[in-house]
Protein backbone atom coordinates (compact mmCIF):
# COMPACT_ATOMS: atom_id res chain seq x y z
CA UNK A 1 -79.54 2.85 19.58
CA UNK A 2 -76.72 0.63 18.40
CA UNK A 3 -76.73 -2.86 19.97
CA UNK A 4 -73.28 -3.95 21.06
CA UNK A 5 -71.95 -7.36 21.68
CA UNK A 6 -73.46 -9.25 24.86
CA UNK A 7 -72.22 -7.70 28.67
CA UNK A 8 -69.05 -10.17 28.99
CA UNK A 9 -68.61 -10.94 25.32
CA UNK A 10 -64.88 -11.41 24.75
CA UNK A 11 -63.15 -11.77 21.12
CA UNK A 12 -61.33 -13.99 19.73
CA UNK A 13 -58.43 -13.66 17.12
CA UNK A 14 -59.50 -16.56 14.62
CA UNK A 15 -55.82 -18.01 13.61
CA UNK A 16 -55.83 -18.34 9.80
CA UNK A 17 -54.51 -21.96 10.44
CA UNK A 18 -57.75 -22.64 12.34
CA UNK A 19 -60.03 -20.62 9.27
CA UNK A 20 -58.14 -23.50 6.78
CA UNK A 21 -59.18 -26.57 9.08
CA UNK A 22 -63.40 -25.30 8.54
CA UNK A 23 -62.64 -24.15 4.78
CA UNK A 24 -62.34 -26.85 1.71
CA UNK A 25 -64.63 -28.29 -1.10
CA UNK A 26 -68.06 -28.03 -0.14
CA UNK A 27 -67.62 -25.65 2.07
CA UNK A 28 -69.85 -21.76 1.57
CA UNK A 29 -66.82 -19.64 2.28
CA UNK A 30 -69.62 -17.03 3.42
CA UNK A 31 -70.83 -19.06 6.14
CA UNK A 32 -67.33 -19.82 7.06
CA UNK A 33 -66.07 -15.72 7.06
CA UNK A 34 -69.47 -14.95 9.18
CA UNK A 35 -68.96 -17.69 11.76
CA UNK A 36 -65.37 -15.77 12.08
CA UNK A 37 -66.25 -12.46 12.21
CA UNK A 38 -69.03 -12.77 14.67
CA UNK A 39 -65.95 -14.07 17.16
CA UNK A 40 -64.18 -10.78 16.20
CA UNK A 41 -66.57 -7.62 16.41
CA UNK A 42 -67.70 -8.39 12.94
CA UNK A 43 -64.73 -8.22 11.54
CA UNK A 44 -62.45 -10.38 9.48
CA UNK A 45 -59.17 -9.48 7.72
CA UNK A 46 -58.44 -10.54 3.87
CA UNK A 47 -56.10 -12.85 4.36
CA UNK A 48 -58.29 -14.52 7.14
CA UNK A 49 -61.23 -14.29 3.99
CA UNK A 50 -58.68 -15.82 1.83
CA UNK A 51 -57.94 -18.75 4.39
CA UNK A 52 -62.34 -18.91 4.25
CA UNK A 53 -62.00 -19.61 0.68
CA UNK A 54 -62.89 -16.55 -0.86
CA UNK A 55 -60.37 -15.27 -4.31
CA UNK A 56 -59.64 -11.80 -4.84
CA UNK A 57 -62.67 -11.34 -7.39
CA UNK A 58 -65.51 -12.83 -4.81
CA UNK A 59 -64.17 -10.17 -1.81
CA UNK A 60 -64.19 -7.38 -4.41
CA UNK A 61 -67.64 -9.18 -5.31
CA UNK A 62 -68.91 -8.62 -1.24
CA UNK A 63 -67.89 -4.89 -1.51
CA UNK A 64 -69.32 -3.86 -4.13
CA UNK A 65 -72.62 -6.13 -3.01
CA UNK A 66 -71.94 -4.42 0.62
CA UNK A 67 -70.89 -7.13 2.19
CA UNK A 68 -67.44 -6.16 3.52
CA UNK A 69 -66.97 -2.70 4.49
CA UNK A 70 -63.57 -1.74 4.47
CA UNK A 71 -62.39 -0.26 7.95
CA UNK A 72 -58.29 -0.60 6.93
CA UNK A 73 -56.39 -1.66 4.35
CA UNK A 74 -57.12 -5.50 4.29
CA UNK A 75 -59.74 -5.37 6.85
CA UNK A 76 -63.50 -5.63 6.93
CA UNK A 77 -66.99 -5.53 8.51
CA UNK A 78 -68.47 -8.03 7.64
CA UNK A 79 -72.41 -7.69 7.35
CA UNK A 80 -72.47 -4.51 8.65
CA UNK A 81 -71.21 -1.05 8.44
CA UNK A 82 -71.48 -0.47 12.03
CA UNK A 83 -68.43 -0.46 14.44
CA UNK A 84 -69.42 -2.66 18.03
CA UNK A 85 -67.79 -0.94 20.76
CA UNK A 86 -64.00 -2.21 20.90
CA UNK A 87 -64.22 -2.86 17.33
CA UNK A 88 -62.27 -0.20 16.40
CA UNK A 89 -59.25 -0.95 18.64
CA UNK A 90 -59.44 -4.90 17.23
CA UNK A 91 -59.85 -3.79 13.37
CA UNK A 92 -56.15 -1.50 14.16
CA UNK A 93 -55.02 -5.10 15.59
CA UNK A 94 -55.53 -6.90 12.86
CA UNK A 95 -54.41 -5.01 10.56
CA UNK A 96 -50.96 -3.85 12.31
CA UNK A 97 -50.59 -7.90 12.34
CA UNK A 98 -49.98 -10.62 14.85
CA UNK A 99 -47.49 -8.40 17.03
CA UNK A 100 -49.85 -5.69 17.71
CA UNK A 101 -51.48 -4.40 20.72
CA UNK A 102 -53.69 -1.50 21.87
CA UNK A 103 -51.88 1.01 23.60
CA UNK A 104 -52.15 3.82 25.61
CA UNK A 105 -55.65 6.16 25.40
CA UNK A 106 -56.91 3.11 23.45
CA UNK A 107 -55.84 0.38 25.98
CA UNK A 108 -57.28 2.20 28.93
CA UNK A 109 -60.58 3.08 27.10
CA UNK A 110 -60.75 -0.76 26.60
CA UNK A 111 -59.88 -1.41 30.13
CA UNK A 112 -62.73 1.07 30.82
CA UNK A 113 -60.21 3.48 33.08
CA UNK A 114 -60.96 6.46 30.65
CA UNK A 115 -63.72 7.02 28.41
CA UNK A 116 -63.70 6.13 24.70
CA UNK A 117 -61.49 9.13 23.00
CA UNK A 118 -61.36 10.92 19.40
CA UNK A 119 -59.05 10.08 17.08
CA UNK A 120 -56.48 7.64 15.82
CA UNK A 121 -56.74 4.26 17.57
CA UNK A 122 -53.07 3.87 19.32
CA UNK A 123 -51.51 0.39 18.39
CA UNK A 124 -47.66 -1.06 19.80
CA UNK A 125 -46.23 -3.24 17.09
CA UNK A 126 -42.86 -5.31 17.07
CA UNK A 127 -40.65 -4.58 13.97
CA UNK A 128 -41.14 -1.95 11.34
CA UNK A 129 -44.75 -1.45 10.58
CA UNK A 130 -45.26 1.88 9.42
CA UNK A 131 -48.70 4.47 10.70
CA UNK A 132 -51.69 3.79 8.53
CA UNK A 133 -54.68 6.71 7.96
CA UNK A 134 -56.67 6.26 11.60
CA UNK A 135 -53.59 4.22 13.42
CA UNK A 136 -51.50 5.81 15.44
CA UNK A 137 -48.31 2.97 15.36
CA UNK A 138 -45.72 2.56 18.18
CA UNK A 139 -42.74 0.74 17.06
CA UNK A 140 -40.55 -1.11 19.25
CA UNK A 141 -38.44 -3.43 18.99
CA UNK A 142 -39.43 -6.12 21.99
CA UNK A 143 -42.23 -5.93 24.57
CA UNK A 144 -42.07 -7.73 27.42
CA UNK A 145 -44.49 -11.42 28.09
CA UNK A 146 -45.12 -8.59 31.33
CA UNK A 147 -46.36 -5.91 28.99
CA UNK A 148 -48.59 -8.28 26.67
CA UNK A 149 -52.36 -8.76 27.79
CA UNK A 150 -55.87 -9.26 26.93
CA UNK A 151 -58.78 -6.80 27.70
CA UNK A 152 -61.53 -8.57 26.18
CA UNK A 153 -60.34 -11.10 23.81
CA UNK A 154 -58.48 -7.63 22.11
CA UNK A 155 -54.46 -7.45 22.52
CA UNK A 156 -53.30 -4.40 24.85
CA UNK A 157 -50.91 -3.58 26.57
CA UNK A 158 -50.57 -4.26 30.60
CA UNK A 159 -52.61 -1.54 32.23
CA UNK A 160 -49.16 -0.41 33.87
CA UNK A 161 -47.44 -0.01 30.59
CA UNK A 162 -51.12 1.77 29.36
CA UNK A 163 -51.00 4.13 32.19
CA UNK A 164 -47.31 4.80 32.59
CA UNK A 165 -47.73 5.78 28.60
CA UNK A 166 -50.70 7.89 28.93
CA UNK A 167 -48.91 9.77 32.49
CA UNK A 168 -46.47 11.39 29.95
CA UNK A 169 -49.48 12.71 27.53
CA UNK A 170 -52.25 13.67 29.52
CA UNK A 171 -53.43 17.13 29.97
CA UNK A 172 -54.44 18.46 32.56
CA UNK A 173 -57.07 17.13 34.75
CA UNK A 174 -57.05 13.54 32.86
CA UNK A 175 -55.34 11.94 35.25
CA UNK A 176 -57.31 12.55 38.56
């Protein structure tokens, strides 16, 4: 059985600007990435290990060690190799970037209206982010304060916006 976070646990995007404030001399960058993942699923992106104090050569140094394991291109698990539920949905988030949000199947499975699906976690990003292997990207070019929420601690769409999406995808019978 694979322990997920506590009933009610809610994540929290660690701001880089916040990761620089606990880093500096002194300071074991490792205890300073794990305090940040735990807030995030057990994950951590590489700049966000970079803002912990770690170079290049000491997160290629935690991979190889098993440490990190990568999930997408710039970021990790850290500790474990073991997706919480959710953590799939915030690991797409981070690394589509700060305008990103669940959308769609994967907003709704968050929001607990469907069940957890198959396949590419689907992600709405401002600008001109292009798909990566296991994210399905939606580009647009604004979305509406309206459209922008939280379903624990993980950016989403609004539940309208999810389910207006999904209405125009579904097959039959998923939308009884």
């Amino acid at each position: 059985r694979i322990s997920g976070p506590p009933d009610g646990f809610v994540a929290k995007i660690i701001p880089t600007d916040e990761i620089c404030h606990l880093s500096g001399p002194g300071r074991d960058p490792d205890r300073i990435a794990s305090r940040v993942a735990r807030r995030q699923l057990n994950l951590i992106s590489a700049q966000q290990l970079r803002a912990a104090g770690m170079s290049e050569t000491m997160i290629s140094t935690r991979r190889r060690r098993g440490l990190l394991h990568r999930v997408h291109q710039g970021v990790y698990l850290f500790g474990t190799d073991v997706l919480l539920p959710g953590a799939a949905e915030l690991a797409a988030v981070l690394a589509c970037g700060t305008e990103a949000w669940a959308r769609r199947r994967s907003a709704l499975s968050l929001m607990k209206v469907i069940p957890p699906g198959q396949g590419d976690v689907e992600i709405t990003v401002l600008g001109g982010r292009r798909d990566r292997p296991g994210i399905a990207v939606h580009r647009v070019a604004a979305l509406p304060e309206v459209d922008r929420c939280f379903t624990n601690g993980i950016p989403t769409v609004s539940a309208a916006l999810a389910l207006l999406e999904f209405a125009a995808v579904a097959e039959d019978g998923q939308l009884e």
